[in-house]
Every structure is written in structure tokens, then in C-alpha cells.
Protein backbone atom coordinates (compact mmCIF):
# COMPACT_ATOMS: atom_id res chain seq x y z
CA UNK A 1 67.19 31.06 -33.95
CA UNK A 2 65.65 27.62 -35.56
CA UNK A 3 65.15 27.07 -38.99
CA UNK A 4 60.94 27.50 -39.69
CA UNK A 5 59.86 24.46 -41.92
CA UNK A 6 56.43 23.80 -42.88
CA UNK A 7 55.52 20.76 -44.62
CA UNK A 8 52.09 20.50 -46.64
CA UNK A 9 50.81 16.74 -47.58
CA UNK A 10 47.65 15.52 -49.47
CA UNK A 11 46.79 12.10 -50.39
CA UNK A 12 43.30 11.01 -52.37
CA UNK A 13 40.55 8.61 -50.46
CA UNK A 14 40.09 5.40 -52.63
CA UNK A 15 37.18 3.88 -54.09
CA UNK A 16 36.52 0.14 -54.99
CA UNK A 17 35.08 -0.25 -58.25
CA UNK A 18 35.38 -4.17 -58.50
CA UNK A 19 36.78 -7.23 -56.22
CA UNK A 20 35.35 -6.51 -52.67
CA UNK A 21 36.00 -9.45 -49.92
CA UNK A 22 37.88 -11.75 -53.30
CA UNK A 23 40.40 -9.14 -52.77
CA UNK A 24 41.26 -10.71 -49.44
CA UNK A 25 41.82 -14.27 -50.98
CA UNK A 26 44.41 -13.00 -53.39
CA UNK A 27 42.51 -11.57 -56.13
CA UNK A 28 43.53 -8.41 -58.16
CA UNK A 29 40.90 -5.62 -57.01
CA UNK A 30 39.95 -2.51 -59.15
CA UNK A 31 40.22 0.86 -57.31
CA UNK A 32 40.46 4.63 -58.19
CA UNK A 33 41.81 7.07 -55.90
CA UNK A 34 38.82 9.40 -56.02
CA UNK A 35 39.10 13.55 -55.04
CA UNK A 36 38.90 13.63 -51.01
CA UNK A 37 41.57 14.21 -49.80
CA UNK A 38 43.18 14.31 -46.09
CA UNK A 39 45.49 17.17 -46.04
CA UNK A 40 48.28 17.46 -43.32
CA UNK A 41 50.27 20.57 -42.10
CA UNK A 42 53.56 20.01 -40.23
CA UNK A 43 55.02 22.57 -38.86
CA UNK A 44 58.33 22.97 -36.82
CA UNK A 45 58.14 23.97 -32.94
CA UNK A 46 61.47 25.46 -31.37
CA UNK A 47 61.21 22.64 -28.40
CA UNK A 48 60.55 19.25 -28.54
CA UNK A 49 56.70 19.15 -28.04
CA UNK A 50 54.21 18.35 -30.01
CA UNK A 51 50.48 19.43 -30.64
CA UNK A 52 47.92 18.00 -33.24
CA UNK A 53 44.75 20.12 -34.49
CA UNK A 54 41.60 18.40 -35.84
CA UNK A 55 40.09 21.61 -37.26
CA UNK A 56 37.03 19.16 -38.66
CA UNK A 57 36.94 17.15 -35.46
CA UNK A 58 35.61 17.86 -32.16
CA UNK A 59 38.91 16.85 -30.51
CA UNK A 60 40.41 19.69 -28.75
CA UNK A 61 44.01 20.88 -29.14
CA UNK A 62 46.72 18.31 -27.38
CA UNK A 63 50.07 19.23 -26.64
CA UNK A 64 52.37 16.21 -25.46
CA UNK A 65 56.00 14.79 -26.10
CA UNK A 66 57.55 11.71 -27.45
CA UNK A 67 60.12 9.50 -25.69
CA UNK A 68 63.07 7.41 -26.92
CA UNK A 69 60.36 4.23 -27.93
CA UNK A 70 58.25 6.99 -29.91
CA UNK A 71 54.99 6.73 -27.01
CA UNK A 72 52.83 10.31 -26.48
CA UNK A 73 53.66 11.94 -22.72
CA UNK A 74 50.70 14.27 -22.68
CA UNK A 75 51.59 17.43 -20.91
CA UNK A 76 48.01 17.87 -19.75
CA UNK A 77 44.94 15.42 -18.64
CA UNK A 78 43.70 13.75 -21.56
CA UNK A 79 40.77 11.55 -21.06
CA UNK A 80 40.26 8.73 -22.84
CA UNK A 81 38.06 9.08 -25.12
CA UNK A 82 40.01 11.69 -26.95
CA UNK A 83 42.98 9.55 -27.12
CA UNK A 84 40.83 7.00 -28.95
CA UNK A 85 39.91 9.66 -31.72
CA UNK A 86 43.76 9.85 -31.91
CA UNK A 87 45.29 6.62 -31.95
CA UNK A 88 45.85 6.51 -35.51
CA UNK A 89 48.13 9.91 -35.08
CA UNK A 90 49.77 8.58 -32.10
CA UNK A 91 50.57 5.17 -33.73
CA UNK A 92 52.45 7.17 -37.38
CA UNK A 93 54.29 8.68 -34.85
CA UNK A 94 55.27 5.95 -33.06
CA UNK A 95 56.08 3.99 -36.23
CA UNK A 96 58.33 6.63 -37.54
CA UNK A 97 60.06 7.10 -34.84
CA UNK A 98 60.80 3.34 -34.31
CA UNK A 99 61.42 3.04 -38.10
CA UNK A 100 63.55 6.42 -39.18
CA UNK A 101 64.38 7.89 -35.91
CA UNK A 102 63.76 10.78 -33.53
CA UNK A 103 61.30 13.76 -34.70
CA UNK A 104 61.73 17.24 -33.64
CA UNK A 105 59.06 19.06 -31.66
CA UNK A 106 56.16 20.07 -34.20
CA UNK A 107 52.54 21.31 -35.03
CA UNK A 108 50.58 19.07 -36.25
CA UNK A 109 46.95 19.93 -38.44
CA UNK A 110 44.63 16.96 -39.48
CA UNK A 111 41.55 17.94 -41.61
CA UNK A 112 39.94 14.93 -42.87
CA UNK A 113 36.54 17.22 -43.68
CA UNK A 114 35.80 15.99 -47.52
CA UNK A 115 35.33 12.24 -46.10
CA UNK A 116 32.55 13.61 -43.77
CA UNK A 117 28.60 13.97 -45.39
CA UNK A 118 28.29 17.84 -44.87
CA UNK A 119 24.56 17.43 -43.30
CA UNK A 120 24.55 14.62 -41.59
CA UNK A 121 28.70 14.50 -40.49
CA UNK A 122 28.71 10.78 -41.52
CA UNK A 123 32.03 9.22 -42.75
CA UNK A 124 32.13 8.24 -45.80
CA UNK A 125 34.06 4.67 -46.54
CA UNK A 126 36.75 6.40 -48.86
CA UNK A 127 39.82 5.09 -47.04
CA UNK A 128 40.23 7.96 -44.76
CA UNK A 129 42.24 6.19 -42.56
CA UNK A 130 44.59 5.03 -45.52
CA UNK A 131 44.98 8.74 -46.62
CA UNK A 132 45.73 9.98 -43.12
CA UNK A 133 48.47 7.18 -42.79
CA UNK A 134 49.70 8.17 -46.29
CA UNK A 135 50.04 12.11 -45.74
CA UNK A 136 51.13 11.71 -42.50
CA UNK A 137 53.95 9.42 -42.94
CA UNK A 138 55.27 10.97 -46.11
CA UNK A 139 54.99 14.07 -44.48
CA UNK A 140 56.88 12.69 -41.08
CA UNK A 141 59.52 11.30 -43.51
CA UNK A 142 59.87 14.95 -45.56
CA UNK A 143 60.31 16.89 -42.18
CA UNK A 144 63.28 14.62 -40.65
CA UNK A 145 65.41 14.42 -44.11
CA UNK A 146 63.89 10.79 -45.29
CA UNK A 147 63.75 10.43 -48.49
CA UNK A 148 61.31 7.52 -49.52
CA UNK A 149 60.20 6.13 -53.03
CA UNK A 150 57.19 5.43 -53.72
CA UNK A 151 57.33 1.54 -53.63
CA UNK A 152 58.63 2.16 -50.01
CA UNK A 153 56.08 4.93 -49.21
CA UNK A 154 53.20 1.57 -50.17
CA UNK A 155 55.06 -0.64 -48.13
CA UNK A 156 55.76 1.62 -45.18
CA UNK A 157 52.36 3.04 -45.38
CA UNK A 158 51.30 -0.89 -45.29
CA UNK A 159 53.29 -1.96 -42.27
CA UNK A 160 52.59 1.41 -40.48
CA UNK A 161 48.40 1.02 -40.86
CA UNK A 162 48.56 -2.28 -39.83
CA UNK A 163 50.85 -1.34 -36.82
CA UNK A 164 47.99 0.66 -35.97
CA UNK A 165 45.19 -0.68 -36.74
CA UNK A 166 46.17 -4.60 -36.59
CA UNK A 167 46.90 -6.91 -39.16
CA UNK A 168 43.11 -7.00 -40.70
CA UNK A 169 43.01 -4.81 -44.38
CA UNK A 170 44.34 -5.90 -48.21
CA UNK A 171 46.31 -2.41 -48.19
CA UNK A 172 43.95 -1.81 -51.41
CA UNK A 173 43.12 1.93 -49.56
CA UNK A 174 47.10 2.16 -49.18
CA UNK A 175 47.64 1.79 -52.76
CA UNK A 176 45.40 3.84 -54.02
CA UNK A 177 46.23 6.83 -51.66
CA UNK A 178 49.78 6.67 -52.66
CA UNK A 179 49.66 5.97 -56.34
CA UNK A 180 46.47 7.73 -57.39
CA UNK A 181 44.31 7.35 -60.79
CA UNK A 182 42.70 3.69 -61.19
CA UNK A 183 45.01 0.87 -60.57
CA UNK A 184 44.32 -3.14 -60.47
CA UNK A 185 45.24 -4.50 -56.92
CA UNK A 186 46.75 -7.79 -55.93
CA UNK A 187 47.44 -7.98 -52.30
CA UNK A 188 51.05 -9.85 -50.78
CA UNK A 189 51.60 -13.26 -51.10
CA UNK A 190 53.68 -12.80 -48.13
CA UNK A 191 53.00 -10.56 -45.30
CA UNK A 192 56.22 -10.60 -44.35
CA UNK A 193 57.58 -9.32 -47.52
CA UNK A 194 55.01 -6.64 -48.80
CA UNK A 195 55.26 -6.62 -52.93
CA UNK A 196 51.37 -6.18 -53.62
CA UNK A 197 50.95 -5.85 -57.26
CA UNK A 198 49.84 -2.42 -58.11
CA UNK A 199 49.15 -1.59 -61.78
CA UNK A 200 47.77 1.84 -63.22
CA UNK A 201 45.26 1.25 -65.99
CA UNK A 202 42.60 3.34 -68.35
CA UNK A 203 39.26 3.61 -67.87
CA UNK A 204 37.21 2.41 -71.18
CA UNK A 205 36.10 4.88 -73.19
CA UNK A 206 32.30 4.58 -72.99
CA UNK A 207 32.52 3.53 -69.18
CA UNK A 208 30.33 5.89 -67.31
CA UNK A 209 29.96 5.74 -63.46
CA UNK A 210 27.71 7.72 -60.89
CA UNK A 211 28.18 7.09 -57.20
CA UNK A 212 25.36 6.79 -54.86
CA UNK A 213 25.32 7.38 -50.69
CA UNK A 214 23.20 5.39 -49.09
CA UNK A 215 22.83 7.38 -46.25
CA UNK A 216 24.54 5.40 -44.01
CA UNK A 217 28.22 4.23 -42.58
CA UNK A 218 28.83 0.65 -41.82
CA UNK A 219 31.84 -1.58 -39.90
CA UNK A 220 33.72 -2.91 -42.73
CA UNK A 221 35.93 -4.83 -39.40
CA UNK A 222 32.90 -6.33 -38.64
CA UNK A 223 31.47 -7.34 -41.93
CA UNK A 224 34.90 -8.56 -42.73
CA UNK A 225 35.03 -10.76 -39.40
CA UNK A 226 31.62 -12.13 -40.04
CA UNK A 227 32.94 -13.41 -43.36
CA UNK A 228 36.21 -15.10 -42.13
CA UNK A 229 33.74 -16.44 -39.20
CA UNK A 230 31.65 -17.89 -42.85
CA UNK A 231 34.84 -18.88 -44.18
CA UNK A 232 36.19 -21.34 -40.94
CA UNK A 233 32.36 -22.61 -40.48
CA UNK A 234 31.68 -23.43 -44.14
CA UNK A 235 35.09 -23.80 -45.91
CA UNK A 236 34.17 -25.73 -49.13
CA UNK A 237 30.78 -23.50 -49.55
CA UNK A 238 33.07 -20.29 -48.46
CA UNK A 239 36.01 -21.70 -51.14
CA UNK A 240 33.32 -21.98 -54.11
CA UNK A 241 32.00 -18.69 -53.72
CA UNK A 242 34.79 -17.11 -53.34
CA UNK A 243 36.66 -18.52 -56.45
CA UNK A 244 33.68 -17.63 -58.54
CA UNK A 245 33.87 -14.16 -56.94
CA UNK A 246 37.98 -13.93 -57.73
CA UNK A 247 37.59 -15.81 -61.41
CA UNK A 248 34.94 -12.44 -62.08
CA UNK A 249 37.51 -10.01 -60.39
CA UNK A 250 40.76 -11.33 -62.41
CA UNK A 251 37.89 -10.96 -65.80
CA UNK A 252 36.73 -7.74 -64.94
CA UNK A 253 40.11 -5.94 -64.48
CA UNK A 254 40.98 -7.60 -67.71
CA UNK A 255 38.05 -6.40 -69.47
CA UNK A 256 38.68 -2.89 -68.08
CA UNK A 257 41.64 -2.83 -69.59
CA UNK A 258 41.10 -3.95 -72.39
CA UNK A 259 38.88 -1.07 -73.01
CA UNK A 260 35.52 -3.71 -73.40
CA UNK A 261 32.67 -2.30 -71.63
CA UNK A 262 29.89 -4.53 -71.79
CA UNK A 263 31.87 -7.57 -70.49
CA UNK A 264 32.39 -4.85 -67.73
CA UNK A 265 28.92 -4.75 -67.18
CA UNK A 266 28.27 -8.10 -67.32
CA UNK A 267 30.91 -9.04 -64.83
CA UNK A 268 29.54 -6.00 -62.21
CA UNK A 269 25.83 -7.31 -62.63
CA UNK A 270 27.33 -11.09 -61.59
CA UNK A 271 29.93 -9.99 -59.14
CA UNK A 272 26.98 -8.30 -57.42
CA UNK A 273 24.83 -11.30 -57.46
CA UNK A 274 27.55 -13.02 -55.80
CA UNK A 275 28.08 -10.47 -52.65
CA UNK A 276 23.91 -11.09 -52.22
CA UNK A 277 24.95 -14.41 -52.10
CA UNK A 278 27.67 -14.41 -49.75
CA UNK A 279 25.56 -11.99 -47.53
CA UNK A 280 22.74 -14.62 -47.38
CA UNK A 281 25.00 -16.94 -46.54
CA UNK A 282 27.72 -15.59 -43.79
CA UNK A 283 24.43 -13.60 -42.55
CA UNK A 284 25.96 -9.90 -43.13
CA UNK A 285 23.59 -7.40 -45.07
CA UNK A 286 26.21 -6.67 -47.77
CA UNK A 287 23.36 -6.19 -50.04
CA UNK A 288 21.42 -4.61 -47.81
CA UNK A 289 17.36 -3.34 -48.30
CA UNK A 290 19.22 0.03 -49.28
CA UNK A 291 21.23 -1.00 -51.90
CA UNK A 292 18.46 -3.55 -53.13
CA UNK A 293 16.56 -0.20 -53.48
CA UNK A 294 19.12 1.75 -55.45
CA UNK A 295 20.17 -0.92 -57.50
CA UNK A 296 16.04 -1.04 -58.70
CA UNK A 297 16.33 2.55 -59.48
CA UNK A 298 19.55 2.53 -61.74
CA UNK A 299 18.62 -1.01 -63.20
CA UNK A 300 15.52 1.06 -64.44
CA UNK A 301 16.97 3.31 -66.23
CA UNK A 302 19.46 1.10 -67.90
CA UNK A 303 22.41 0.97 -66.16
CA UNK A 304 24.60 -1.89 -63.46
CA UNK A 305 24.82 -1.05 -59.90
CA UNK A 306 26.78 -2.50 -57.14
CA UNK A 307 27.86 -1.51 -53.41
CA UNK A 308 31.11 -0.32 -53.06
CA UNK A 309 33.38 -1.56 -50.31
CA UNK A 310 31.62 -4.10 -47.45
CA UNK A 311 28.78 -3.01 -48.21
CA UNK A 312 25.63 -2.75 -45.73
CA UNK A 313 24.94 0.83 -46.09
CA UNK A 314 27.76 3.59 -47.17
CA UNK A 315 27.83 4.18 -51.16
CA UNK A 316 27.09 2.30 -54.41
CA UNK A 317 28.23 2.82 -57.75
CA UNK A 318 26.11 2.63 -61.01
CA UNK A 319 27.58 1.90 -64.34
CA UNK A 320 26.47 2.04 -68.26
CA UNK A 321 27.61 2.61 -71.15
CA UNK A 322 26.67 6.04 -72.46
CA UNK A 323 25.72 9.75 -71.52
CA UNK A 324 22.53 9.09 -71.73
CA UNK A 325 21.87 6.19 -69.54
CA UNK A 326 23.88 7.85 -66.40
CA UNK A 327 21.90 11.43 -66.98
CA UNK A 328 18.94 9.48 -66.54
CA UNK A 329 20.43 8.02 -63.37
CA UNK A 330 21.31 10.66 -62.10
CA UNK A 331 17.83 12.21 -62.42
CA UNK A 332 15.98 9.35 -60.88
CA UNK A 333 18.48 9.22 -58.00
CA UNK A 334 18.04 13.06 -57.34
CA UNK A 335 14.51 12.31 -57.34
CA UNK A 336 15.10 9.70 -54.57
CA UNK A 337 16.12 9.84 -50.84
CA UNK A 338 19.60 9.61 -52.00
CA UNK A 339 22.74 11.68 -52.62
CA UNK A 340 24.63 12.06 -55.46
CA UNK A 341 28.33 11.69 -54.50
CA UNK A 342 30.01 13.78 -57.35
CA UNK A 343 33.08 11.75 -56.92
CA UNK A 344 36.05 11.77 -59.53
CA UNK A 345 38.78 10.03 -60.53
CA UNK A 346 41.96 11.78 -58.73
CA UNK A 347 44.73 11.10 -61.51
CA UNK A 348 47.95 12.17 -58.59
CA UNK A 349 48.47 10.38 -55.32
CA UNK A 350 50.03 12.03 -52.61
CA UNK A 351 51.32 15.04 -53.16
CA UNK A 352 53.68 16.67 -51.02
CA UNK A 353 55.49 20.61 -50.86
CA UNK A 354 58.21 21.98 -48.48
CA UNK A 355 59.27 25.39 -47.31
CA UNK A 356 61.85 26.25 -45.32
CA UNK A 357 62.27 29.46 -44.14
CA UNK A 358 65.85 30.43 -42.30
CA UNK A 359 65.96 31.69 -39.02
């Protein structure tokens, strides 16, 4: 008989608070690993296939096995559009298997249901990907006897998204999945050599922040592409923007840290002015009629608003400077067509347990 292990992962979705698109240019970013959460099961087989379960997903059960370069053999007809919905999985697997060696046969469960909208079944932009790549690797590396630190779990986690995804993304999502709480951002200098700059820091004490769904998910690849396409068309205009944009990024982490709040404020309610701007200008609705909408609503009852992530549709946050300014928010935005997203700060990053039962 086989030894029975079972290996449980969870890793936090992330949520950017301040440096959206300056990020990209080498800029620290603020982000907080927020409480969704992709949880992964791995669980031994006694042969050397494998199967992967998407209990939130309507992919059905798939049963294949890996050869010696780490690429899926499915066992039965799998058309292609369900290989699509799990070319993320197939790719970890690939990567680890290049990168730490050969993986025993094993059960794999996916559920990604927290970064879904309930009603609607809309995916939220909290870095699900990220946190899939995160538990899943970690966990990979946990069931084959790799131990892995977690500067190496970033970096691997960094190499192995873009291996599947390409080489588009800051890693910001990576980051925040693996280290958890609020951390300031820089991306690599080299992408060769990946030593992004990730620093845990407090939240002020009279910072207060609501987040808003706009109803709506977005192509952050696509907003991202139309604003390198900006960038090679117009690069003095693109440069000047952007520097303004990463001068208010490097000042607002600063001023988060250094526990001021209303230079906070000040810097959101600019930094937001200048993603209108570079909307206008690269012709992507960053600050789209939506958020133009919510933004009215929380500016009226006191408080500084700004899309999170590419913006276009997906969520917003709103931020003030005492109990009483985001209660009223939250009123008025309950009294709206929007949702309230009850997100929190998620203090851990991945977290991982192990059981081994003997055979």
C-alpha cells in the first residue's frame, strides 16, 4: 500500500489601492491582499494519473497523464474549449515539472468561487489567476518534498504566471498572494533576475476604505495593450503622464506610511485625475461613465474615489477619513445600482497544511 497525502493550499486575491499602469514603468504600487481566496486540494492517486475538479466551474472532471517534458496526455476526448478553461492548471504543472521534477499521479480540486459575483457569476479583478498560480505551485512543491521560501515562492510564482500567461503583468497580484496584508510594490529592474521590491506597511489610522462593483468585468490585457500602443505612438506625451502618475505613486505610498491621511487623499483624488487623463488620451475607458457615476456619489458624501486595477468597469474604491464619512457612503451606494464589496484586508498570504496518512 501507498502512503495517502493530502495537501490543502489557500492564497488571498489582491487589491490595488494606488499606482495602476505607473506600476508598469517602475513605480512602487500599493496593494492589499484582500479575503478571497483560491483554495487547492491535492491529493495522492496510487498510479500516475491525474484528474482536476472545478467544483465552481462548469468544466467537467478530466483525467490525463504527464510525460517526461511535463505536457497533459488526456486519457479521454477533451475538446477544446475545456482545455482553454484549463491552461493555467496545465501550464503550473508543466512548470513544476520542468523546474523541480516529476509529480506523482494526483487529484486535483480548484475552487476559485469567492472571485465570482454570486448573482451575476462575474469575475471579479482580484488576481484570481495570481492566487491559483500561488496555491497551486506551493502546493505542487509541498507534495513532491520541495521546500521553497518565500522570496523563491514570489519569484517562482513570477516566472511560472508568466510561463503561462506570457510575459505581460508587474507580478503586483503575485506579491500580494504570497505575502499577504498591504505591501508597497516595485516591480524588477531586470526580468531576468526577479528581485521586485516588496515591503509590508500599516494602514493609517483614520484611513477608511469601502469598495464598490461596478457591475462589470473588463480586459485588463487589453487595456494594458492599448496603453503601450499610447506609449510607442505618443512617447514624450505618454513619458509626461506617466512620470506625473509614478512621482504621485512613490508620494502616496510614502504618505501611507507615514500614517498621513489627507496627503493620502489628496494624492488618490490627483492620481485619479490622471488615469481620466490617460484614458482620454490612449482612447481606453479607464474612467469609464460607471466609475464617473460612483465617484459623484462618494465625492458627495465626502469621501475620494478611484477605480481599482485597469479600470473600465470591475470595482472602485472610496476613501475618507472617518466613520462617519464611509457610513454615509456606504448608504448612498446601497441606495444605488451598485454592490457593496465587503472586502478586507487579509493580514496572511498563502497558507498551506499537510497530512499524511500511512498506508
Amino acid at each position: 500500500m501507498m502512503d495517502q497525502t493530502t495537501i490543502n493550499v489557500k492564497s488571498p486575491g489582491k487589491l490595488i489601492l494606488l499606482g495602476e499602469y505607473a506600476v508598469l514603468e517602475k513605480a512602487p504600487a500599493l496593494v492589499a491582499a484582500v479575503n478571497r481566496h483560491c483554495k487547492v486540494r491535492i491529493e495522492s492517486l496510487y498510479n500516475s494519473t491525474f484528474q482536476v475538479r472545478t467544483p465552481n466551474l462548469n468544466i467537467p472532471e478530466i483525467q490525463f497523464i504527464l510525460d517526461q517534458d511535463g505536457d497533459a496526455h488526456f486519457r479521454t476526448n477533451v475538446d477544446s474549449k475545456t482545455q482553454e478553461q484549463l491552461h493555467f492548471v496545465l501550464a503550473i504543472l508543466k512548470y513544476v515539472s520542468q523546474k523541480a521534477g516529476k509529480i506523482p499521479g494526483a487529484s486535483i480540486s480548484i475552487d476559485t468561487t469567492s472571485f465570482y459575483h454570486r448573482v451575476t457569476g462575474n469575475k471579479f479583478g482580484l488576481g484570481s489567476s495570481a492566487a491559483l498560480t500561488v496555491s497551486l505551485l506551493s502546493g505542487l512543491m509541498e507534495y513532491i518534498g520541495k521546500n521553497i521560501s518565500d522570496e523563491d515562492l514570489y519569484r517562482e510564482a513570477f516566472l511560472a504566471h508568466r510561463f503561462a500567461q506570457g510575459k505581460m503583468g508587474s507580478g503586483v497580484d503575485i506579491a500580494a498572494s504570497a505575502t499577504g496584508g498591504i505591501i508597497s510594490y516595485t516591480m524588477p529592474e531586470n526580468a531576468s533576475r526577479l528581485n521586485g521590491n516588496i515591503q509590508k506597511i500599516g494602514r493609517p489610522d483614520n484611513l477608511y476604505m469601502e469598495c464598490i462593483w461596478a457591475g462589470y468585468a473588463v480586459s485588463t490585457r487589453n487595456f494594458v495593450r492599448n496603453v503601450h500602443t499610447y506609449k510607442n505612438e505618443h512617447p514624450k506625451d505618454y513619458d509626461k503622464l506617466l512620470g506625473t502618475m509614478s512621482m504621485l505613486s512613490k508620494e502616496g505610498v510614502k504618505a501611507f506610511a507615514g500614517n498621513d491621511t489627507d496627503a493620502f487623499l489628496n494624492i488618490i483624488s490627483d492620481f485619479f485625475e490622471c488615469e481620466r487623463e490617460l484614458g482620454l488620451r490612449s482612447g481606453t475607458e479607464i474612467v469609464s461613465d460607471v466609475h464617473e457615476e460612483i465617484n459623484t456619489i462618494v465625492k458627495a458624501q465626502g469621501g475620494t474615489y478611484k477605480p481599482s486595477g485597469a479600470g473600465g468597469g470591475d470595482i472602485g474604491i472610496a476613501f475618507c477619513n472617518n466613520p462617519d464619512c464611509i457610513e454615509k457612503i456606504r448608504c448612498a451606494t446601497k441606495d444605488s445600482m451598485f454592490d457593496l464589496m465587503n472586502l478586507e484586508v487579509q493580514p496572511r498570504g498563502v497558507q498551506i497544511s499537510a497530512r499524511k496518512e500511512i498506508g
